[in-house]
Protein backbone atom coordinates (compact mmCIF):
# COMPACT_ATOMS: atom_id res chain seq x y z
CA UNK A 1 0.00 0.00 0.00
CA UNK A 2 0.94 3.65 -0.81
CA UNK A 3 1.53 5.34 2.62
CA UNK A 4 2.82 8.57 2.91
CA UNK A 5 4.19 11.25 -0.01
CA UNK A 6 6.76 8.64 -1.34
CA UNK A 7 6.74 4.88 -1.99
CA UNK A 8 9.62 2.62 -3.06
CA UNK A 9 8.31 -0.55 -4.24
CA UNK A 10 8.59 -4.22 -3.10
CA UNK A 11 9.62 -7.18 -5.54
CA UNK A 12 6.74 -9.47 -5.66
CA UNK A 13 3.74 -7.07 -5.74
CA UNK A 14 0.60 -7.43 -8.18
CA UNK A 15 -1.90 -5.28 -9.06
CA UNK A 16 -5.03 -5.82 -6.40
CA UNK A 17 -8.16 -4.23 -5.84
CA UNK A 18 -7.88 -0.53 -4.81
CA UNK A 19 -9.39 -0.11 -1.13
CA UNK A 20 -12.37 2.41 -1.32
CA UNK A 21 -13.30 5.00 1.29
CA UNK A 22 -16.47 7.53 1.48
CA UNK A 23 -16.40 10.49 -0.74
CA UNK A 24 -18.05 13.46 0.51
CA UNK A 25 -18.32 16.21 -2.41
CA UNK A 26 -16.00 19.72 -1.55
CA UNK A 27 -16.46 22.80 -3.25
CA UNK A 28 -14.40 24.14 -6.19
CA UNK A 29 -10.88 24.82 -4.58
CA UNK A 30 -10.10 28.40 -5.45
CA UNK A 31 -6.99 28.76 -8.27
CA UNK A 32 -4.12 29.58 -6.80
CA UNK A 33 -2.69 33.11 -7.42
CA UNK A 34 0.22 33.84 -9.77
CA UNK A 35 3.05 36.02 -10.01
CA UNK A 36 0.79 37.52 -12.96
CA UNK A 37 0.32 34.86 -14.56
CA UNK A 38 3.60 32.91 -13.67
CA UNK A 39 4.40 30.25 -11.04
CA UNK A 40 6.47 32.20 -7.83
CA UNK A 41 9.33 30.49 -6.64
CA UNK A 42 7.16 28.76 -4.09
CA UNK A 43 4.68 27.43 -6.23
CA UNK A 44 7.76 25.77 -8.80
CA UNK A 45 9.37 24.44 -5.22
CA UNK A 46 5.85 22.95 -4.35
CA UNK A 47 5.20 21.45 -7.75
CA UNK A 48 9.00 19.64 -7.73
CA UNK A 49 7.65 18.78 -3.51
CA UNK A 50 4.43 17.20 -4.86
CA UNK A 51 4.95 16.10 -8.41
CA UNK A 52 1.91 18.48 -9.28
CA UNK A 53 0.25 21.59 -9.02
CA UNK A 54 -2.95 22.93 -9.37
CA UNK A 55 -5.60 24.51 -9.82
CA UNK A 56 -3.86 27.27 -11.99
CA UNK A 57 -6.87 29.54 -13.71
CA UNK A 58 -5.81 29.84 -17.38
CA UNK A 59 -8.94 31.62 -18.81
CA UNK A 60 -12.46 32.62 -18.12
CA UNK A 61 -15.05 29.24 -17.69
CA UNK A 62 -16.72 31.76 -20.71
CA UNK A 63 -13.70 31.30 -22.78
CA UNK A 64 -12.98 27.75 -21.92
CA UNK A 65 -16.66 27.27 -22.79
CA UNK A 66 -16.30 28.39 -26.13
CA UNK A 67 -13.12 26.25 -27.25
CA UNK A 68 -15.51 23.52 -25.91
CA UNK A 69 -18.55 24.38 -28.41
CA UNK A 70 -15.79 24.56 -31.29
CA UNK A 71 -14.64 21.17 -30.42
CA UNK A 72 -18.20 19.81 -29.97
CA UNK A 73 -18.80 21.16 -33.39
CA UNK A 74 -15.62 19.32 -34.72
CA UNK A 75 -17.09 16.56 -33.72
CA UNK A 76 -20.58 17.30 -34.97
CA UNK A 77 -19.41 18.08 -38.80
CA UNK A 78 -16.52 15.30 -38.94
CA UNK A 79 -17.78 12.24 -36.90
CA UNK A 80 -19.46 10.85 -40.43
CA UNK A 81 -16.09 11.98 -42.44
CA UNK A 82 -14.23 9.70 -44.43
CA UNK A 83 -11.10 9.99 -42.25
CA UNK A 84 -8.39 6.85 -42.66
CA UNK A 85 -8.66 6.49 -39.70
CA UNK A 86 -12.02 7.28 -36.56
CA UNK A 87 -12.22 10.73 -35.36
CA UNK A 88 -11.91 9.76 -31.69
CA UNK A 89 -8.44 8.96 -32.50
CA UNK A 90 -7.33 12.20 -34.02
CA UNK A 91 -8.90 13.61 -30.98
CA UNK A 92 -6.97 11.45 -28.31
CA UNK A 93 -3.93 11.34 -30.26
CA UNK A 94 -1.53 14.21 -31.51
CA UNK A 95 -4.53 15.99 -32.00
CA UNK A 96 -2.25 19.33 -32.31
CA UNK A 97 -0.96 17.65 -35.47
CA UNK A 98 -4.76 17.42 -37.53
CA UNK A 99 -6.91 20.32 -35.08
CA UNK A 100 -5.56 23.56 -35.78
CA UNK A 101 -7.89 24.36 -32.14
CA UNK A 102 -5.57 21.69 -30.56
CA UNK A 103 -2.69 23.34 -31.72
CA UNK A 104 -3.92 26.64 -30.67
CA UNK A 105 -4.41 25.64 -27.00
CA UNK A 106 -1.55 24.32 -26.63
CA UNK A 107 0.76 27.57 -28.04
CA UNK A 108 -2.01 29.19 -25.72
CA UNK A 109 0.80 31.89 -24.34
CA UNK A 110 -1.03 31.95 -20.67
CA UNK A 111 -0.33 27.81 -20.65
CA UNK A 112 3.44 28.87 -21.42
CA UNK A 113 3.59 31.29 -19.39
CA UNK A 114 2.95 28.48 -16.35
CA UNK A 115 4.86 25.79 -17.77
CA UNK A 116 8.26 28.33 -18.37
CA UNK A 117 7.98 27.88 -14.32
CA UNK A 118 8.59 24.37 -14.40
CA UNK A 119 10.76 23.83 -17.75
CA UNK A 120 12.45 26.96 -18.85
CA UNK A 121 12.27 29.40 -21.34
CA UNK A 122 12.43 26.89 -24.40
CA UNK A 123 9.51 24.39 -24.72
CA UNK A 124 8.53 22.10 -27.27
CA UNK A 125 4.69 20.16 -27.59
CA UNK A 126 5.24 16.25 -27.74
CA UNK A 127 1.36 15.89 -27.90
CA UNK A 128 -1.72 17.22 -27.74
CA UNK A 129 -4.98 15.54 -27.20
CA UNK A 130 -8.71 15.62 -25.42
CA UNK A 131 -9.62 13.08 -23.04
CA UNK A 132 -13.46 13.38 -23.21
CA UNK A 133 -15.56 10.56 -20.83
CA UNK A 134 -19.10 10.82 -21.71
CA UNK A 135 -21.87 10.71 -18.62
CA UNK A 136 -22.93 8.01 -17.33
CA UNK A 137 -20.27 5.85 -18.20
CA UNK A 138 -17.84 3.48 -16.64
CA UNK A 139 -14.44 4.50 -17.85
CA UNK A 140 -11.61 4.88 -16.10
CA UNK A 141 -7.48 5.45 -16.46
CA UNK A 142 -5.58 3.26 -14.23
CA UNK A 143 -3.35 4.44 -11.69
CA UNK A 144 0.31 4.56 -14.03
CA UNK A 145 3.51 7.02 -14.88
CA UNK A 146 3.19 8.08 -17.81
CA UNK A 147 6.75 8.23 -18.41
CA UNK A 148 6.57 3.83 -18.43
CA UNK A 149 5.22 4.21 -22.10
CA UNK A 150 7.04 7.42 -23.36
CA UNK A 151 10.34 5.63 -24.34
CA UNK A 152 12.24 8.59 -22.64
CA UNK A 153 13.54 7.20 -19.49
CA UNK A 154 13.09 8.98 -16.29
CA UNK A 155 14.05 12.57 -17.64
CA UNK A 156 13.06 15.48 -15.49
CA UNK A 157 12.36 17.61 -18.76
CA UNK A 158 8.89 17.20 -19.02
CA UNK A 159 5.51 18.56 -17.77
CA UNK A 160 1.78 17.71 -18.36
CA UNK A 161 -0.69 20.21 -18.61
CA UNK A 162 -4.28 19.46 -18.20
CA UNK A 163 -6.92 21.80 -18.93
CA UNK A 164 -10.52 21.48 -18.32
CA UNK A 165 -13.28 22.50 -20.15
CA UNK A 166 -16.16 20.84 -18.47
CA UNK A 167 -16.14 20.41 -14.96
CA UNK A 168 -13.68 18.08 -13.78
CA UNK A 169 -14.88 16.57 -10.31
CA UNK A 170 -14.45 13.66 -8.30
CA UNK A 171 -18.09 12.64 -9.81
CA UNK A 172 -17.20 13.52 -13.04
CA UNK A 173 -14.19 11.31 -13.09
CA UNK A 174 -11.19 14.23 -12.16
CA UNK A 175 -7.57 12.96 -11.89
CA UNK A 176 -6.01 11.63 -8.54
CA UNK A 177 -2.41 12.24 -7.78
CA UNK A 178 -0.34 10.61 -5.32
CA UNK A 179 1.80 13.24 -3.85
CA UNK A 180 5.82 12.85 -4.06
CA UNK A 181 5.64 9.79 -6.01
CA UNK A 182 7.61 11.04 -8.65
CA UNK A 183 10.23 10.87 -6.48
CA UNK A 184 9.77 6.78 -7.05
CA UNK A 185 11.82 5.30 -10.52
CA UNK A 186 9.84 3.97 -12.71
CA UNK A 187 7.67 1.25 -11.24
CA UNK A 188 6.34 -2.33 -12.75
CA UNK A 189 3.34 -2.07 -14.40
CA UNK A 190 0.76 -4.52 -15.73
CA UNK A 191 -1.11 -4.84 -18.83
CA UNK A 192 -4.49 -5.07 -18.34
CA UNK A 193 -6.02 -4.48 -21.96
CA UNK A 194 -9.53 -3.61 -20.08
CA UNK A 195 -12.12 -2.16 -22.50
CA UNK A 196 -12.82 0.13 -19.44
CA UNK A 197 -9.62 1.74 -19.20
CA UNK A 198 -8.79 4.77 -21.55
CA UNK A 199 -4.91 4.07 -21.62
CA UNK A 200 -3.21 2.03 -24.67
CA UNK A 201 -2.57 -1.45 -22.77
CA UNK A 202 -5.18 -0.75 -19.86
CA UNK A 203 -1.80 0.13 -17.84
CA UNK A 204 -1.64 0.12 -14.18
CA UNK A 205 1.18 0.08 -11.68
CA UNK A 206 1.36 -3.09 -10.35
CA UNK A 207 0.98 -1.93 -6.67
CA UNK A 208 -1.85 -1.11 -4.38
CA UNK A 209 -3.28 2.73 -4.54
CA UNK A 210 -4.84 3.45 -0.87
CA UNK A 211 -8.02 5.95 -1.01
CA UNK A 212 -6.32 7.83 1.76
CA UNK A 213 -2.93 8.42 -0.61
CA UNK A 214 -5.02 10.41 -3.67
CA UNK A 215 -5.34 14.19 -4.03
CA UNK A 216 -8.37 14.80 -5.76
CA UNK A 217 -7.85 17.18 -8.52
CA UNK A 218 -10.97 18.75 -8.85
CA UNK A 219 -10.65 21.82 -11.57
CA UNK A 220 -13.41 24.33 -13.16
CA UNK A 221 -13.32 25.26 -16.83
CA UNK A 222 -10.56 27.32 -17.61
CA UNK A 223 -8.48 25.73 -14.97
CA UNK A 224 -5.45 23.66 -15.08
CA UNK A 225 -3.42 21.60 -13.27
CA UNK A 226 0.56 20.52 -14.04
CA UNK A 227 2.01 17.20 -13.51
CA UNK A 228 5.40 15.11 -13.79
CA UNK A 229 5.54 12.03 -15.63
CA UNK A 230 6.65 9.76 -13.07
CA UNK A 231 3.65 10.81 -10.39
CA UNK A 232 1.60 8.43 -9.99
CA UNK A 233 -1.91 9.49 -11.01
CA UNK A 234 -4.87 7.94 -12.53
CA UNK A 235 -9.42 8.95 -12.51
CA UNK A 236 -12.31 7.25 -12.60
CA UNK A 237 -15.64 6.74 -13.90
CA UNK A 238 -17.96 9.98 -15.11
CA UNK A 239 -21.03 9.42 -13.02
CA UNK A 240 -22.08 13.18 -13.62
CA UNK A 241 -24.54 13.92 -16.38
CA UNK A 242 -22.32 16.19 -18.52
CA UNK A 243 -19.12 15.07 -20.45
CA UNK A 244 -15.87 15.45 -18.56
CA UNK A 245 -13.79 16.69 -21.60
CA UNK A 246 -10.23 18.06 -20.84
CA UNK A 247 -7.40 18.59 -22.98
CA UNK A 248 -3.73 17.04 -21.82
CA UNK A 249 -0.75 19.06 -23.23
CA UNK A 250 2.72 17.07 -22.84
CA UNK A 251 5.16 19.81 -22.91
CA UNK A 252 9.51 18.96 -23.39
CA UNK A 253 12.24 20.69 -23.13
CA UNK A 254 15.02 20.37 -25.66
CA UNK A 255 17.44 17.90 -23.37
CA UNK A 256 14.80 15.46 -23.20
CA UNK A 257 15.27 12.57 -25.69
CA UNK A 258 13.74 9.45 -27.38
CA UNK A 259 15.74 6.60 -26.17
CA UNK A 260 13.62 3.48 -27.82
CA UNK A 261 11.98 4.94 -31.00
CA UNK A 262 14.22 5.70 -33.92
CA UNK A 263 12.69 8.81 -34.12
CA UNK A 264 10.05 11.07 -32.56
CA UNK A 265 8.75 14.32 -32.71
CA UNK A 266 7.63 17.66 -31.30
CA UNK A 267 5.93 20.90 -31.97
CA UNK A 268 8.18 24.09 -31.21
CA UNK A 269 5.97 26.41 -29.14
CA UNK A 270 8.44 29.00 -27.17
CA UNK A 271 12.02 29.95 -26.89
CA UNK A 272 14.87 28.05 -29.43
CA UNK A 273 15.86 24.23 -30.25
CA UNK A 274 19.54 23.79 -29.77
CA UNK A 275 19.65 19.74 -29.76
CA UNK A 276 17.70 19.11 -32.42
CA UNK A 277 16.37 15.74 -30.51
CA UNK A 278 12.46 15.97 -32.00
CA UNK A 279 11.55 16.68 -35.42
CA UNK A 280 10.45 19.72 -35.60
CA UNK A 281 6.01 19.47 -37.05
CA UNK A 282 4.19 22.57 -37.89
CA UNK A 283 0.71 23.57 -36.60
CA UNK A 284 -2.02 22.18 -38.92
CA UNK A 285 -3.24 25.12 -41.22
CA UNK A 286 -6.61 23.66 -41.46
CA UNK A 287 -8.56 20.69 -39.85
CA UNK A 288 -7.64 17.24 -41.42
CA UNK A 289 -5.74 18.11 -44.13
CA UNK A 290 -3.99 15.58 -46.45
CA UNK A 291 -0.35 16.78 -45.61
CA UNK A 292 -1.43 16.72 -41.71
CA UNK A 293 -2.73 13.29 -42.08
CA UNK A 294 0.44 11.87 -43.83
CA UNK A 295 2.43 13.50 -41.16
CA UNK A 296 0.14 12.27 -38.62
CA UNK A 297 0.74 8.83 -39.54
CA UNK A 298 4.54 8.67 -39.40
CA UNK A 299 4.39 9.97 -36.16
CA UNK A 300 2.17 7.10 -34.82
CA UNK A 301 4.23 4.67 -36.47
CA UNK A 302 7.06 5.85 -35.17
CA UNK A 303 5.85 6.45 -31.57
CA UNK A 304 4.37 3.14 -31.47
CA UNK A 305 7.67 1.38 -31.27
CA UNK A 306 8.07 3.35 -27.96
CA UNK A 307 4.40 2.27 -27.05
CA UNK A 308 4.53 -0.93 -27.54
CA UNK A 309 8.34 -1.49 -26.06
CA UNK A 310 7.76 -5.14 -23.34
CA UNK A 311 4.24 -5.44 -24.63
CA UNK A 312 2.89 -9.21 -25.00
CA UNK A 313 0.62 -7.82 -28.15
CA UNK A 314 -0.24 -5.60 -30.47
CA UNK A 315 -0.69 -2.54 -29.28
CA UNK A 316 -3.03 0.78 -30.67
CA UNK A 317 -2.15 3.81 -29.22
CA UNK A 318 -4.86 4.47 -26.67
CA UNK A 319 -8.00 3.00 -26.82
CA UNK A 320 -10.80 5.35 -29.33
CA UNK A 321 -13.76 5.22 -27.23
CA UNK A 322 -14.10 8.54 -24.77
């Protein structure tokens, strides 16, 4: 069990049934205030303490309302498309690469602005993509690291942003974060290929996840929170009536690298590239265009090979549904 702000894992664990407590609903927690619309030096120290921070108000729940009727439109005109491949795909993968909006949000200079805090002046976008669970359904993400799956090792250079833009609560499926486990290596995971779970191979560490060890990360539209790749975090089921959609920005720096994949690649969105580690992809000039869908596919070919690194199958990347 998961006791404490750190855990260092035992051989011989296996993934077991999470222990369940009562969950009383809390209000919104208020965002917490910026140095004008940066992290202080406290707030970078508490996000390096924790593994995460949040909630961090990005925009107005007007505004974030908005880029949530243009997506819902997206979906509205393309879901019938003749696309090579189903929209919930391009929408849960590199969607920055085919959705000029996905793009947009995540050059968003206010999202920058927070993330300089945590990774410098110089930031590149390794992906881009909406994480949507409709009401009423039983979909989860397992507890995991996302770094297990990334193919870059345990590097430091690397941030997730996740924005809301529909409520994000703990009925609506929000994240949980176990604080200071990034402070853990990489830990086993196991493959669970459920049809529930939103993640590629139905991931989950391979250790028990205690109630009492999760920090809800409850978030309003228009807020965000931050997160490293080796915290352990994971959400469950939307039991709300409206769709939990939020939008998960993985942000690099230019020392991270791709250690398993031959290649990979990034978007540049502030500051310069000296390593030249990630090739360099434009922002899509309009939605689904042939060029953008080309690219598109090398990428997931490429990535894949990272993805699918100690895997006993095939593996897509990410499952389409949600």
């Amino acid at each position: 069990m998961l006791t404490g702000k750190t855990y260092r894992s035992e051989p011989g664990l296996c993934t077991a049934t999470l222990q369940h407590s009562e969950q009383t609903e809390t209000p919104m927690p208020n965002p917490i205030p910026t140095d004008q619309g940066r992290l202080s030096t406290t707030q970078t120290a508490q996000y390096w303490q924790d593994g995460f921070l949040h909630p961090l108000r990005v925009m107005s729940e007007g505004e974030a309302a908005t880029l949530r009727a243009e997506l819902e439109q997206i979906e509205r005109d393309w879901l019938a498309a003749d696309l090579p491949l189903p929209l919930n795909m391009y929408k849960r993968v590199n969607a920055h690469v085919v959705m000029p909006l996905a793009a947009r949000i995540a050059r968003d200079p206010r999202i920058l602005d927070l993330v300089e805090g945590v990774l410098g002046p110089d930031l590149l976008v390794w992906s881009a993509e909406f994480f949507i669970k409709e009401p009423r359904t039983t979909h989860v993400v397992g507890m995991h690291q996302d770094l297990t799956y990334w193919g870059m090792g345990e590097t430091p250079d690397q941030v997730t942003a996740w924005l809301a833009l529909s409520p994000a609560t703990v009925e609506s499926g929000c994240m949980d974060f176990v604080a200071g486990s990034h402070k853990n290596p990489i830990l086993p995971h196991t493959d669970t290929y459920s049809e529930h779970n939103l993640l590629s191979r139905g991931q989950e560490i391979a250790v028990d996840v205690a109630e009492t060890d999760k920090t809800h990360i409850e978030l309003a539209p228009g807020q965000m929170s931050l997160h490293h790749g080796l915290t352990i975090h994971g959400s469950g089921p939307n039991r709300s009536d409206d769709r939990r959609i939020g939008m998960a920005i993985r942000y690099l720096n230019p020392n991270a690298r791709q250690l398993v994949a031959e290649r990979d690649y990034a978007m540049p969105a502030r500051g310069t590239d000296s390593s030249g580690n990630f090739i360099p992809v434009e922002a899509p000039a309009r939605l689904f265009a042939p060029e953008a869908l080309a690219l598109y596919e090398r990428i997931r070919a490429d990535q894949a090979k990272a993805l699918a690194q100690g895997a006993s199958s095939a593996v897509p990347l990410y499952q389409t549904t949600g």
